[in-house]
C-alpha atoms as a PDB file:
ATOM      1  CA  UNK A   1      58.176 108.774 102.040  1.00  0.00           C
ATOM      2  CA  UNK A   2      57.654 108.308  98.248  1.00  0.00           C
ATOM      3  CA  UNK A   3      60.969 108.001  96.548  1.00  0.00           C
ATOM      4  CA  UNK A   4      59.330 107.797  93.202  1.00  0.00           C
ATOM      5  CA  UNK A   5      57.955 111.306  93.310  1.00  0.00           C
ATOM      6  CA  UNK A   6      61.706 113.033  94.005  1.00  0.00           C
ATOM      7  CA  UNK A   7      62.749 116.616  92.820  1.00  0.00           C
ATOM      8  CA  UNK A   8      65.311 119.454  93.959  1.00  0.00           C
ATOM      9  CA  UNK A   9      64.009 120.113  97.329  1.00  0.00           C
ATOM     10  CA  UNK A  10      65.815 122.522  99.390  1.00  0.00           C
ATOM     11  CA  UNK A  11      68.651 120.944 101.543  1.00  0.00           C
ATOM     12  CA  UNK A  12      70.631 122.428 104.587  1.00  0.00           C
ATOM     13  CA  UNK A  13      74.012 122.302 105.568  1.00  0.00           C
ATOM     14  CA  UNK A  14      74.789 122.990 109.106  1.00  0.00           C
ATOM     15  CA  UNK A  15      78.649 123.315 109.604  1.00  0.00           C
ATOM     16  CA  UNK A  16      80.843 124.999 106.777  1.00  0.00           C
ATOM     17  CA  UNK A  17      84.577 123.582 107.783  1.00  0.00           C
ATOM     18  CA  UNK A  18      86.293 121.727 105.017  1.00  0.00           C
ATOM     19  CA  UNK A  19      83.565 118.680 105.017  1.00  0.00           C
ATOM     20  CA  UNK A  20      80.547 120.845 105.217  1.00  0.00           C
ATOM     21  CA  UNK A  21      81.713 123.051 102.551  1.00  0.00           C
ATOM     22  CA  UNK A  22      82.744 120.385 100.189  1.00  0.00           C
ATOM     23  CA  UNK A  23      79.002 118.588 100.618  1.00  0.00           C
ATOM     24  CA  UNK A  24      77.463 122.341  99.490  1.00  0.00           C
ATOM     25  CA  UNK A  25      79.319 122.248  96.636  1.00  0.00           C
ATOM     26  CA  UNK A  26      78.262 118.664  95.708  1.00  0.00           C
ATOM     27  CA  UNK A  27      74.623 119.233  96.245  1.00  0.00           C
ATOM     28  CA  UNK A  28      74.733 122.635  94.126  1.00  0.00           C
ATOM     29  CA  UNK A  29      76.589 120.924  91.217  1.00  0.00           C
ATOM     30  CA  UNK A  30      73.635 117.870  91.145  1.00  0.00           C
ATOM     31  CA  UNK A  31      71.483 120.743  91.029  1.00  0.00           C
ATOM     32  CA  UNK A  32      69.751 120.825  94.465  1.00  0.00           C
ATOM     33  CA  UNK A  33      69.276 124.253  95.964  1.00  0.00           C
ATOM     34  CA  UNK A  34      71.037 124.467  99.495  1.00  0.00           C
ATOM     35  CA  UNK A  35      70.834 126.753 102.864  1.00  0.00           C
ATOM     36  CA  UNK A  36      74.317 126.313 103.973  1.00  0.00           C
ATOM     37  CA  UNK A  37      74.614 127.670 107.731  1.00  0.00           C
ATOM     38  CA  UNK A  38      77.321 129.003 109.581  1.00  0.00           C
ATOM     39  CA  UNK A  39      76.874 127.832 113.350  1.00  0.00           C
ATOM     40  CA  UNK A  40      79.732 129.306 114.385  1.00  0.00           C
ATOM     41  CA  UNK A  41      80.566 133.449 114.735  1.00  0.00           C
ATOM     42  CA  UNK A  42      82.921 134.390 111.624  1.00  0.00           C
ATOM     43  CA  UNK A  43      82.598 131.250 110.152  1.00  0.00           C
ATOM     44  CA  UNK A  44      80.309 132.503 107.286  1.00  0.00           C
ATOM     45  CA  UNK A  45      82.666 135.187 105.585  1.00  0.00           C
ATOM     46  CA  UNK A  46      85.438 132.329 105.397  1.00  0.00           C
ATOM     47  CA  UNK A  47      82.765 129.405 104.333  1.00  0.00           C
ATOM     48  CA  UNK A  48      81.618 131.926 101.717  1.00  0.00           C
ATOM     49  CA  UNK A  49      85.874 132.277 100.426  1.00  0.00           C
ATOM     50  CA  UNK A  50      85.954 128.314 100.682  1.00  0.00           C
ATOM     51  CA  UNK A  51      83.084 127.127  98.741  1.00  0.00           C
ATOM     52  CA  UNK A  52      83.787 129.783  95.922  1.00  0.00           C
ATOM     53  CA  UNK A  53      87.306 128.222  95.816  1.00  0.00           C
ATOM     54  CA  UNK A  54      85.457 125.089  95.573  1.00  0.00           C
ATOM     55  CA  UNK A  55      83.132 125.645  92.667  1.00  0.00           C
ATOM     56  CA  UNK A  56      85.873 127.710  90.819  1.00  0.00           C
ATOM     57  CA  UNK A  57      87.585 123.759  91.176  1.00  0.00           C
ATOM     58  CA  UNK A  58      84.262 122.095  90.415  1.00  0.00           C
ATOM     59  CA  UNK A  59      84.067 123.954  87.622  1.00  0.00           C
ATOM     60  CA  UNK A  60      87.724 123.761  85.953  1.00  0.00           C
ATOM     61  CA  UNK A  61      86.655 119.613  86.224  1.00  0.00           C
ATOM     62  CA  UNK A  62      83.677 120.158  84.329  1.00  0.00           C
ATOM     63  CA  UNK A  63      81.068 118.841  86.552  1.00  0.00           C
ATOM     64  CA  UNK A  64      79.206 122.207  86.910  1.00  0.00           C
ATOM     65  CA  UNK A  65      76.398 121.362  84.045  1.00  0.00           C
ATOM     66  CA  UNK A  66      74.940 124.964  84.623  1.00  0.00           C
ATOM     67  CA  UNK A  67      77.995 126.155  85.229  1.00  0.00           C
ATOM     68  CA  UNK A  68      79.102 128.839  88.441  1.00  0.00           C
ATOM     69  CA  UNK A  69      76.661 130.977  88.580  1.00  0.00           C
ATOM     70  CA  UNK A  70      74.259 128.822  88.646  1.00  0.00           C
ATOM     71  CA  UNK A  71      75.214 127.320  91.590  1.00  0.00           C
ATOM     72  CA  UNK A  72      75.637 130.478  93.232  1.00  0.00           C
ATOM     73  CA  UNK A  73      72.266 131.682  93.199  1.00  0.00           C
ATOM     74  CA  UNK A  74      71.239 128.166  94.632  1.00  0.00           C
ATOM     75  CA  UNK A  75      72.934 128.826  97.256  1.00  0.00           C
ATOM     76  CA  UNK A  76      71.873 131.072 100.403  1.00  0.00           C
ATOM     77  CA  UNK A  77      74.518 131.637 103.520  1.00  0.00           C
ATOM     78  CA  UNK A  78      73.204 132.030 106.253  1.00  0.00           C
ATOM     79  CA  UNK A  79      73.670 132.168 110.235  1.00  0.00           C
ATOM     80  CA  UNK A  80      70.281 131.548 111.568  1.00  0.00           C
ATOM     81  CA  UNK A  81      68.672 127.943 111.968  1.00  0.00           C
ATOM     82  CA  UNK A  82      65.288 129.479 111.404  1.00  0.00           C
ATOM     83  CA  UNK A  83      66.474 129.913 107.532  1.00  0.00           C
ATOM     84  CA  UNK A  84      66.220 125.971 107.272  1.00  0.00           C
ATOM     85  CA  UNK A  85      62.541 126.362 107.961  1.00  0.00           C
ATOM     86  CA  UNK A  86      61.608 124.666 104.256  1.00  0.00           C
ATOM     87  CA  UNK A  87      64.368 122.328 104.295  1.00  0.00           C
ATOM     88  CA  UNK A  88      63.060 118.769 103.726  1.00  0.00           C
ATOM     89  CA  UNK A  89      66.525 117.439 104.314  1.00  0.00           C
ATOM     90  CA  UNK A  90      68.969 118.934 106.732  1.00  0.00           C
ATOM     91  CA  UNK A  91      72.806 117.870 107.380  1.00  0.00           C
ATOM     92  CA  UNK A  92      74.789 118.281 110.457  1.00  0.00           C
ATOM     93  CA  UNK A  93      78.497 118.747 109.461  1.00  0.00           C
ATOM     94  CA  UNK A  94      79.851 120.257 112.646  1.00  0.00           C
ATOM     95  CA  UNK A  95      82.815 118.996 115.046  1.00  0.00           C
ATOM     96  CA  UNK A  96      82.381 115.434 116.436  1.00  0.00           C
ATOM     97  CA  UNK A  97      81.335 116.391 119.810  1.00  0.00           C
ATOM     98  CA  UNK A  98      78.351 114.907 121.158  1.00  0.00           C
ATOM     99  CA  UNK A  99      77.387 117.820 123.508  1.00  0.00           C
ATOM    100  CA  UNK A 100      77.537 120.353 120.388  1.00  0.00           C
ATOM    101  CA  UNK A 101      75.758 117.952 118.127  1.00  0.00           C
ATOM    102  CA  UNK A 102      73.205 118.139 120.787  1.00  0.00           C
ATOM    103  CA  UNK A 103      72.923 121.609 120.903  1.00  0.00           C
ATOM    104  CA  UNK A 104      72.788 121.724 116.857  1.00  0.00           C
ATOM    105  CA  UNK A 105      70.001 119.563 116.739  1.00  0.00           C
ATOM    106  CA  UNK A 106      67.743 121.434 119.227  1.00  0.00           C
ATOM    107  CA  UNK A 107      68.249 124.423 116.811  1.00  0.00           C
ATOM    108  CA  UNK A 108      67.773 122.413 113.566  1.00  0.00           C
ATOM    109  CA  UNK A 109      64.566 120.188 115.027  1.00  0.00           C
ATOM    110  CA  UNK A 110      63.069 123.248 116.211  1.00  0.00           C
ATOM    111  CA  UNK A 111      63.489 125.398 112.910  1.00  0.00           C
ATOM    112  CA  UNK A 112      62.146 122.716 110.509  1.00  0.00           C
ATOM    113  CA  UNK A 113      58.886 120.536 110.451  1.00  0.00           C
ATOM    114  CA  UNK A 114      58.568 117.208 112.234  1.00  0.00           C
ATOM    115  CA  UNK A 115      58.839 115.364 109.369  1.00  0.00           C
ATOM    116  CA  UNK A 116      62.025 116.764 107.791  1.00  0.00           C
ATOM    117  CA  UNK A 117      65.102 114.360 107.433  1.00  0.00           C
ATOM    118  CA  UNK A 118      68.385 115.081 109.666  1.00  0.00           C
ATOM    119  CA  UNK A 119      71.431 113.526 109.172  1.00  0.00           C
ATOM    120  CA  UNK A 120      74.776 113.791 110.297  1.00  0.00           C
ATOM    121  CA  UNK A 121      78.248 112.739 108.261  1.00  0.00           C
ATOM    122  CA  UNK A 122      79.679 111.659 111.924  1.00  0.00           C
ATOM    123  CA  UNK A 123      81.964 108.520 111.179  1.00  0.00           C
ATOM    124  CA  UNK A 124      83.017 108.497 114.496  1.00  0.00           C
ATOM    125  CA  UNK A 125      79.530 108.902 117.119  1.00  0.00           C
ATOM    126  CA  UNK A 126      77.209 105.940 116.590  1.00  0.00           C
ATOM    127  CA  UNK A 127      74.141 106.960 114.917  1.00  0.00           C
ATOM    128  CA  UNK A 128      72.237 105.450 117.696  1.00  0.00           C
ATOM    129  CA  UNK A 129      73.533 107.638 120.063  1.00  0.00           C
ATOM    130  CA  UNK A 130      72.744 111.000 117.693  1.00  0.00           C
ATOM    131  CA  UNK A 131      69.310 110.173 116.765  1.00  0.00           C
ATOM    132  CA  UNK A 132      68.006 109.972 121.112  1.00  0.00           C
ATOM    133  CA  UNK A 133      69.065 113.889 120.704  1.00  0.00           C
ATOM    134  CA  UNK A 134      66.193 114.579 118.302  1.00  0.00           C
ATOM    135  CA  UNK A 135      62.136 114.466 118.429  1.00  0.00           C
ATOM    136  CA  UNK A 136      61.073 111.948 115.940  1.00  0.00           C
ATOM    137  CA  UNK A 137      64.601 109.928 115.997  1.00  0.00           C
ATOM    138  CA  UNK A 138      62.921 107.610 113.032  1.00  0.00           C
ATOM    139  CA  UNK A 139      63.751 110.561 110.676  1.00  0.00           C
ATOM    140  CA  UNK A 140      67.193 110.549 111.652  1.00  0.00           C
ATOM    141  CA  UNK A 141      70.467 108.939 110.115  1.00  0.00           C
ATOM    142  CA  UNK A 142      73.366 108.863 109.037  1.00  0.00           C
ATOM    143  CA  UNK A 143      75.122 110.611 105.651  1.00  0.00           C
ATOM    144  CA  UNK A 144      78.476 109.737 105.675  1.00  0.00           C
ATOM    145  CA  UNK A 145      80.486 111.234 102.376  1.00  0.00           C
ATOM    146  CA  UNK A 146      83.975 110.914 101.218  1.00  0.00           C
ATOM    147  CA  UNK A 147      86.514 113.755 100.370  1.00  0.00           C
ATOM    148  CA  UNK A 148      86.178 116.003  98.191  1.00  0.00           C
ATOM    149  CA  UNK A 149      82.327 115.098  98.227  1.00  0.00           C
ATOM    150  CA  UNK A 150      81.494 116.815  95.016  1.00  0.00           C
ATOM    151  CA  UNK A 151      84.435 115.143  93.360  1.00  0.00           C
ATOM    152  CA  UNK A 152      83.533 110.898  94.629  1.00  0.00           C
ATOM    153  CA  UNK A 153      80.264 109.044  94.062  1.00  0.00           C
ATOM    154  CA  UNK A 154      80.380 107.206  97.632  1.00  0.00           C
ATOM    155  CA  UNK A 155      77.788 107.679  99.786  1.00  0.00           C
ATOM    156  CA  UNK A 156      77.456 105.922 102.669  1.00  0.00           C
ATOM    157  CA  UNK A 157      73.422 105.735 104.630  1.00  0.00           C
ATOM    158  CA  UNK A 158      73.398 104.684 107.571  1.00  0.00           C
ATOM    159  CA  UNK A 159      70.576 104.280 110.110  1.00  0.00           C
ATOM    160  CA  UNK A 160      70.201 103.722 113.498  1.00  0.00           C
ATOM    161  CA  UNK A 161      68.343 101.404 115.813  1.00  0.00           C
ATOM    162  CA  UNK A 162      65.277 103.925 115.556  1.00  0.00           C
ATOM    163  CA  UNK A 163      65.605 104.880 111.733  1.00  0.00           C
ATOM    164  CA  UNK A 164      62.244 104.332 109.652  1.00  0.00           C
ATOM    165  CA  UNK A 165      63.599 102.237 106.252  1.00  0.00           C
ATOM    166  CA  UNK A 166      61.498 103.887 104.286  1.00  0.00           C
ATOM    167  CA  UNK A 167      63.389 107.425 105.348  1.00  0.00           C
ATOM    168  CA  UNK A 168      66.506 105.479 104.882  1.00  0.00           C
ATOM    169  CA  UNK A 169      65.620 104.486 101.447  1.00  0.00           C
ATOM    170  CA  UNK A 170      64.096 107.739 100.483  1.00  0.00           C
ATOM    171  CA  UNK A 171      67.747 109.238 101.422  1.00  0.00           C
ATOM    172  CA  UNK A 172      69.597 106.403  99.174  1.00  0.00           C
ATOM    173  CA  UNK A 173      66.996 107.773  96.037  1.00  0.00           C
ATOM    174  CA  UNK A 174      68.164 111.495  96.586  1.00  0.00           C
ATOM    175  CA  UNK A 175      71.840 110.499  97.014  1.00  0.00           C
ATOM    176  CA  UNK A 176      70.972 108.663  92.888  1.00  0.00           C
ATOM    177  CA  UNK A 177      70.085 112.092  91.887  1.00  0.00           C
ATOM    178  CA  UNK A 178      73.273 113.397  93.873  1.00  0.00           C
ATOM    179  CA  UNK A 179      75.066 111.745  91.553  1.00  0.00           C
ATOM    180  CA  UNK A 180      76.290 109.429  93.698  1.00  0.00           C
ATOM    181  CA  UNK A 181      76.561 105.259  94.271  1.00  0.00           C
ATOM    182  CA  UNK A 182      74.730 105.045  97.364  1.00  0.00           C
ATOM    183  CA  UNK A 183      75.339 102.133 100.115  1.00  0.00           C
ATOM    184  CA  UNK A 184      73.012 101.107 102.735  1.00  0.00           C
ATOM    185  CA  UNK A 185      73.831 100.096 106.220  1.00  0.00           C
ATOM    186  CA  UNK A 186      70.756  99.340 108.008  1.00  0.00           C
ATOM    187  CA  UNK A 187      72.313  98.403 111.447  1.00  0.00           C
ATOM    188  CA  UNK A 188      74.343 101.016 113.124  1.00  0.00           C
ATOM    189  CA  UNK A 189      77.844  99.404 113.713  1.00  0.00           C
ATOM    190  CA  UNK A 190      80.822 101.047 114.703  1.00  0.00           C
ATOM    191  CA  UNK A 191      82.954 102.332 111.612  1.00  0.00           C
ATOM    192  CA  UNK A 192      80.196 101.558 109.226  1.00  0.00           C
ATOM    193  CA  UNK A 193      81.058  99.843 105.885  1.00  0.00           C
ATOM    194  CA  UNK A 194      83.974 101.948 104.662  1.00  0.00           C
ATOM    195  CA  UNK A 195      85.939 102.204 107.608  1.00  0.00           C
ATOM    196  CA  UNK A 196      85.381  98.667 108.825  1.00  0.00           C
ATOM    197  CA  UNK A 197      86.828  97.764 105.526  1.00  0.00           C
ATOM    198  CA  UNK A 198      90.083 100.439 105.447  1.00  0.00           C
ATOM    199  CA  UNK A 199      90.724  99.771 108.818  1.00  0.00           C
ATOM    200  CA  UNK A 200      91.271  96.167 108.316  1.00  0.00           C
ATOM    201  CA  UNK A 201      93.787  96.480 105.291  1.00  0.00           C
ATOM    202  CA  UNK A 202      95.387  99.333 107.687  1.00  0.00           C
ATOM    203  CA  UNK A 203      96.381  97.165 110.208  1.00  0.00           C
ATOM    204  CA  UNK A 204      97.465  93.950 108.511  1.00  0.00           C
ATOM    205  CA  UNK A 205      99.262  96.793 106.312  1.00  0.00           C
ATOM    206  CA  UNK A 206     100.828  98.291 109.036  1.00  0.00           C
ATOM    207  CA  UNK A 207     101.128  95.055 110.935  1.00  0.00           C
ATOM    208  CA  UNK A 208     103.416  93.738 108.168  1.00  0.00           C
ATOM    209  CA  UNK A 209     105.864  96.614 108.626  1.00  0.00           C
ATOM    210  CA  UNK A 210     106.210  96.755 112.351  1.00  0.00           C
ATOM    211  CA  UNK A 211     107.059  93.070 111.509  1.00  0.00           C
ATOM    212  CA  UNK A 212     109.805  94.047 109.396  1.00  0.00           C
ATOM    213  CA  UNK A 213     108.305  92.044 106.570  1.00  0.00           C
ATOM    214  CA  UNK A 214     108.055  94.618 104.043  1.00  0.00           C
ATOM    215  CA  UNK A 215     108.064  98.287 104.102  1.00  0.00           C
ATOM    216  CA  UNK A 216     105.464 101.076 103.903  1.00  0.00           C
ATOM    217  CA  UNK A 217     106.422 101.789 100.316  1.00  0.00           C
ATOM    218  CA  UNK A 218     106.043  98.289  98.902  1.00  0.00           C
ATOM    219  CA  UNK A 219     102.716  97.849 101.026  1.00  0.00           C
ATOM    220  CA  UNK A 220     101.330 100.833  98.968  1.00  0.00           C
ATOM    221  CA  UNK A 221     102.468  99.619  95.905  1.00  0.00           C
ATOM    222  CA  UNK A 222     101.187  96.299  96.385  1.00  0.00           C
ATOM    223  CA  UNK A 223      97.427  97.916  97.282  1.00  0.00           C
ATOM    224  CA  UNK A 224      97.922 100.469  94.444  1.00  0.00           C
ATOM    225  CA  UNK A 225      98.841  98.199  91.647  1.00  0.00           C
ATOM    226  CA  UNK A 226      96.747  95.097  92.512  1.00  0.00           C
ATOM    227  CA  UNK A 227      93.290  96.330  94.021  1.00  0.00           C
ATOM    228  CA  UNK A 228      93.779  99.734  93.181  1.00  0.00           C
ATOM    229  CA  UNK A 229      94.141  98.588  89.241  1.00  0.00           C
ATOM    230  CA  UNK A 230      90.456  97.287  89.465  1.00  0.00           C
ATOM    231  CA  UNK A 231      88.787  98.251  92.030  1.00  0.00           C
ATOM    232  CA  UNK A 232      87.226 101.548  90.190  1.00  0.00           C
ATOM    233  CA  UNK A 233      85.424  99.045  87.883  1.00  0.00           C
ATOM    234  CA  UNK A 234      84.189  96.640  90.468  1.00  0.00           C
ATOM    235  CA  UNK A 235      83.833  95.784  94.155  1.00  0.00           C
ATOM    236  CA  UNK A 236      85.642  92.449  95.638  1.00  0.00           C
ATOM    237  CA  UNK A 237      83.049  90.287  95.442  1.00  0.00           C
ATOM    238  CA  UNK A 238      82.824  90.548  91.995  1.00  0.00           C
ATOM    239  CA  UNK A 239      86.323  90.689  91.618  1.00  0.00           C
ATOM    240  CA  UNK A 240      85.813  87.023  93.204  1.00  0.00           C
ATOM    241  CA  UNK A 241      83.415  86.101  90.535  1.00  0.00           C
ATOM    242  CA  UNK A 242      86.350  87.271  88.211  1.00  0.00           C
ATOM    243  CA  UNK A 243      88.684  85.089  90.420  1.00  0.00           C
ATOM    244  CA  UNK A 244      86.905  82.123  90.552  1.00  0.00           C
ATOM    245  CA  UNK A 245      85.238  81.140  94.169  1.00  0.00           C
ATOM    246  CA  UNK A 246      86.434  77.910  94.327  1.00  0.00           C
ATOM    247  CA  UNK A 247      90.301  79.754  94.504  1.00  0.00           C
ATOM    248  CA  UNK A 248      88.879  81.908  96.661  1.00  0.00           C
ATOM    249  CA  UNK A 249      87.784  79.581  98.987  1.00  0.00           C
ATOM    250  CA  UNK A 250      90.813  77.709  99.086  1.00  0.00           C
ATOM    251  CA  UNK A 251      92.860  80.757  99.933  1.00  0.00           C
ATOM    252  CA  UNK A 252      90.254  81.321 102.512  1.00  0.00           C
ATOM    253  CA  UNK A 253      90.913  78.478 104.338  1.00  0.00           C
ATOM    254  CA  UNK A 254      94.897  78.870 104.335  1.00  0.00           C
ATOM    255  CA  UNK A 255      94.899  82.540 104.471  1.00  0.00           C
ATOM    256  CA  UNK A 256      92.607  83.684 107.235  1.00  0.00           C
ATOM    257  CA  UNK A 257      94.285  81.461 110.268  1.00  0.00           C
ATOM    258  CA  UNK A 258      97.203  83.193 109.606  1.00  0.00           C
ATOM    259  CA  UNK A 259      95.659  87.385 109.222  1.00  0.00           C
ATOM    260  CA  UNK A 260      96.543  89.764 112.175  1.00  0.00           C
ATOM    261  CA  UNK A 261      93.953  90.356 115.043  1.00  0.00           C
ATOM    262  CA  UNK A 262      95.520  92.791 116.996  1.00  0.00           C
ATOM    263  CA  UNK A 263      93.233  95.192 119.073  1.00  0.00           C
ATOM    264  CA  UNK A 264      96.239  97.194 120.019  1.00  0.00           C
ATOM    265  CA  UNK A 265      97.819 100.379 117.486  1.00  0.00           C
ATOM    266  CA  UNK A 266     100.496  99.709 115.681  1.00  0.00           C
ATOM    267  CA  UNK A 267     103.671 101.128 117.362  1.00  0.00           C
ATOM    268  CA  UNK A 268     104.607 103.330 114.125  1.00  0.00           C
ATOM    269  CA  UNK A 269     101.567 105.108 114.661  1.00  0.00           C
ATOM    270  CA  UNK A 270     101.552 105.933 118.049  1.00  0.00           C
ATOM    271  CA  UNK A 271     104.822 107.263 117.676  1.00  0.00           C
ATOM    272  CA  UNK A 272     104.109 109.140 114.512  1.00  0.00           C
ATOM    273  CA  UNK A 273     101.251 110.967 115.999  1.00  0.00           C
ATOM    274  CA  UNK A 274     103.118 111.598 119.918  1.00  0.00           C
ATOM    275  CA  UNK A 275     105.870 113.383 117.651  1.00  0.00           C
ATOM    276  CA  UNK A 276     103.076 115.862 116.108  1.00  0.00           C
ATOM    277  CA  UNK A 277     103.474 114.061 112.722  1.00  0.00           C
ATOM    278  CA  UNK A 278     100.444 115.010 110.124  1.00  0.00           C
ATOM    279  CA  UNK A 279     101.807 114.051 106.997  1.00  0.00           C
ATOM    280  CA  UNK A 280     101.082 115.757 103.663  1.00  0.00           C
ATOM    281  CA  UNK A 281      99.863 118.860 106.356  1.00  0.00           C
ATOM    282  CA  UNK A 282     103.120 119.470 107.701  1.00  0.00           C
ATOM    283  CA  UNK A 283     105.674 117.400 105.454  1.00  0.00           C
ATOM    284  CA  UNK A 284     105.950 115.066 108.211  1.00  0.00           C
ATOM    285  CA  UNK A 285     105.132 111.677 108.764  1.00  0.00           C
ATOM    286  CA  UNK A 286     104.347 108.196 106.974  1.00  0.00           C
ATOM    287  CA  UNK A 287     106.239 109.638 104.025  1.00  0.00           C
ATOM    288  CA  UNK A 288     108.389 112.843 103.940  1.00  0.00           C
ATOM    289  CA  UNK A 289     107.630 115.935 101.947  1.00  0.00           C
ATOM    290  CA  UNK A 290     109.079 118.961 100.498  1.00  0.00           C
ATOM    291  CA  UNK A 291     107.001 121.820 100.355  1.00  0.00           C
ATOM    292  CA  UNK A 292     107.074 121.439  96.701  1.00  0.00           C
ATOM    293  CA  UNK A 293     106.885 117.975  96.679  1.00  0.00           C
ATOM    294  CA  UNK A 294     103.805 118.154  98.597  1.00  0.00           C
ATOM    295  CA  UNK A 295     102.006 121.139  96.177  1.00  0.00           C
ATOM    296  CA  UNK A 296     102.764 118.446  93.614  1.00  0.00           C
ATOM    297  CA  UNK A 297     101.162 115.391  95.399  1.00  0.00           C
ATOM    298  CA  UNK A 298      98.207 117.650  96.179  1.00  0.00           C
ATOM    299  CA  UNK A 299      97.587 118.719  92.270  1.00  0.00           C
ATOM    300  CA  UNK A 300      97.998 115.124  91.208  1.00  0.00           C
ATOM    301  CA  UNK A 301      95.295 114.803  93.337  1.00  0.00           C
ATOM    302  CA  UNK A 302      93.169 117.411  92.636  1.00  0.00           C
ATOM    303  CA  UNK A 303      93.729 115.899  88.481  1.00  0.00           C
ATOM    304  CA  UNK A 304      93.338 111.947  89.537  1.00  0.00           C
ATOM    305  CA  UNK A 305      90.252 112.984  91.714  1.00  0.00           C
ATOM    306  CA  UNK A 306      88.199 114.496  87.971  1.00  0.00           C
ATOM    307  CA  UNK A 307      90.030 111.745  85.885  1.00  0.00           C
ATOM    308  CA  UNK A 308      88.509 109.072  88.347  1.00  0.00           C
ATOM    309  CA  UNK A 309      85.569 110.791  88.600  1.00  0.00           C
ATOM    310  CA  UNK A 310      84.760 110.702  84.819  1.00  0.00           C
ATOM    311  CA  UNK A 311      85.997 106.809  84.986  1.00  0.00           C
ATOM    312  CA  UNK A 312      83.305 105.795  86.902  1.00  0.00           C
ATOM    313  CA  UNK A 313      80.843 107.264  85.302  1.00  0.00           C
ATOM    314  CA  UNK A 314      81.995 105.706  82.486  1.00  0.00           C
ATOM    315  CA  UNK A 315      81.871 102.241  84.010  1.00  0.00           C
ATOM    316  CA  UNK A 316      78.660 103.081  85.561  1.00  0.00           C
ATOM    317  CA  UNK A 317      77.133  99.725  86.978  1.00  0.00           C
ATOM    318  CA  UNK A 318      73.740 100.471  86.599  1.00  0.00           C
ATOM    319  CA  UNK A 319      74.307 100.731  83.114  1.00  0.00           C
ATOM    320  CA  UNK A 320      76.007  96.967  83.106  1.00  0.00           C
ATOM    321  CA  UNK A 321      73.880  93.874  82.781  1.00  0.00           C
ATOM    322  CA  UNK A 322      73.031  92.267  85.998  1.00  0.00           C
ATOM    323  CA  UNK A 323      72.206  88.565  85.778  1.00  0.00           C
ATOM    324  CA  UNK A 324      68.596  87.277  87.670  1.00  0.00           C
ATOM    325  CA  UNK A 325      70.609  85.964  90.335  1.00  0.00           C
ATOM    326  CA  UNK A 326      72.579  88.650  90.977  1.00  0.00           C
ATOM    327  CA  UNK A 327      69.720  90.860  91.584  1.00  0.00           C
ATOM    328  CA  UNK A 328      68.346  88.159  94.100  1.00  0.00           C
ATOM    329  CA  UNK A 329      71.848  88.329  96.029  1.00  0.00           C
END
């Protein structure tokens, strides 16, 4: 594929729950026109409430450059695959079972051409796995976005042990004119880059407080105020270039002895989740909520997620100087 010659093609959607709806909404807003499909019976009138929620939101933070209405005749809802027919990119966005993934993608591969990209925003099925389910797996791959996805720049592309490069590279070009910071993963591993990353500051996190060495609130606060006060600007390895490598070596060498390994869940959790705990969702969990608490924490949000938002475009490192070597690293 030629990802110098790239305009708004037609994209599809296939699966309108919270995800799904919230990656229409970001593809409408960068301008892209989008077939958003309802797989599921009664799914459409309630997709149709969500996403109009969810540009009336998009809108209020000012990334709607043509505004609602706009938007809204981009978009077509629909309930039959065969509508995807001129889609040059289709994403799956349904539940993350591998037997109705399946089924999806006999319905998407046999309503579009050969050549048209599918993806799916799984971050839990190896892409490996998905892409045997399609004819032509070297079009197939991963999309993984963050929440809200019209409100984030991540992006995360991820192919599989069949993926063509050059479809995987076309797909980081479009997520550029998504408006977002795309990263490439060109070896299907479980958890991809994002997770493998979280997941590892989860459990030494919550490692620390089973231990009784601090508690949940002061392991936030120490995330928040350290990493979280720079990490909008820059990733951590050139936060180590801030640092110095030399100290970072150093700390290496004492430090990483001495990290947990566990491969079991932290006890906290387990119980936590065996008590029906889900947090902000039902004011139970981690932390404790009222409901009025919790409408607060969820506007905060909402305000940090546009503030952020305009940050990093702002700080937009494509627009910062990149030394020789750094572009040969």
């Amino acid at each position: 594929m030629d990802n110098r010659q790239i305009k708004p093609i037609q994209v599809g959607v296939v699966g309108l729950g919270l995800m799904g709806s919230s990656i229409v909404v970001s593809l409408l807003a960068s301008g892209y026109p989008v077939i958003a499909l309802a797989p599921v019976p009664g799914e459409k009138e309630k997709a149709a409430k969500h996403i109009g929620d969810l540009l009336r939101h998009a809108n209020g933070a000012g990334i709607l450059p043509k505004g609602i209405s706009s938007c809204v005749d981009a978009l077509k809802l629909v309930e039959d695959y065969q509508q995807l027919a001129d889609c040059r990119v289709v994403l799956e966005c349904v539940v993350e079972n591998q037997e109705i993934k399946r089924r999806v993608y006999e319905q998407i591969a046999d309503s579009v051409d050969n050549s048209a990209v599918i993806a799916s925003n799984t971050s839990a099925i190896p892409i490996s796995e998905l892409q045997r389910l399609v004819p032509n797996p070297g079009r197939f791959l991963g999309i993984h976005w963050a929440e809200p996805a019209y409100m984030t720049r991540f992006l995360e592309v991820t192919c599989g042990q069949d993926t063509d490069l050059q479809v995987a590279e076309y797909i980081v070009s479009l997520g550029l004119r998504w408006g977002k910071e795309p990263t490439l993963l060109k070896k299907d591993i479980r958890g991809f880059i994002t997770n493998r990353l979280m997941y590892a500051v989860y459990r030494e996190a919550l490692s620390l407080v089973e231990a009784g060495h601090t508690t949940l609130t002061d392991a936030d606060k120490a995330f928040r105020y350290d990493a979280g006060a720079w990490v909008t600007l820059m990733g951590i390895f050139r936060r180590m270039s801030f640092m110095g490598l030399e100290d970072s070596l150093n700390t290496f060498k004492r430090l990483f002895s001495q990290l947990n390994n566990r491969e079991d869940v932290p006890a906290i959790m387990q119980q936590l989740v065996a008590n029906e705990a889900k947090g902000i969702h039902n004011r139970s969990g981690l932390y404790t909520y009222t409901e009025e608490n919790a409408k607060k924490w969820e506007a905060a949000f909402a305000q940090f997620n546009r503030d952020i938002y305009e940050l990093a475009s702002r700080y937009n490192e494509r627009q910062l100087p990149l030394t020789r070597k750094e572009h040969i690293l």
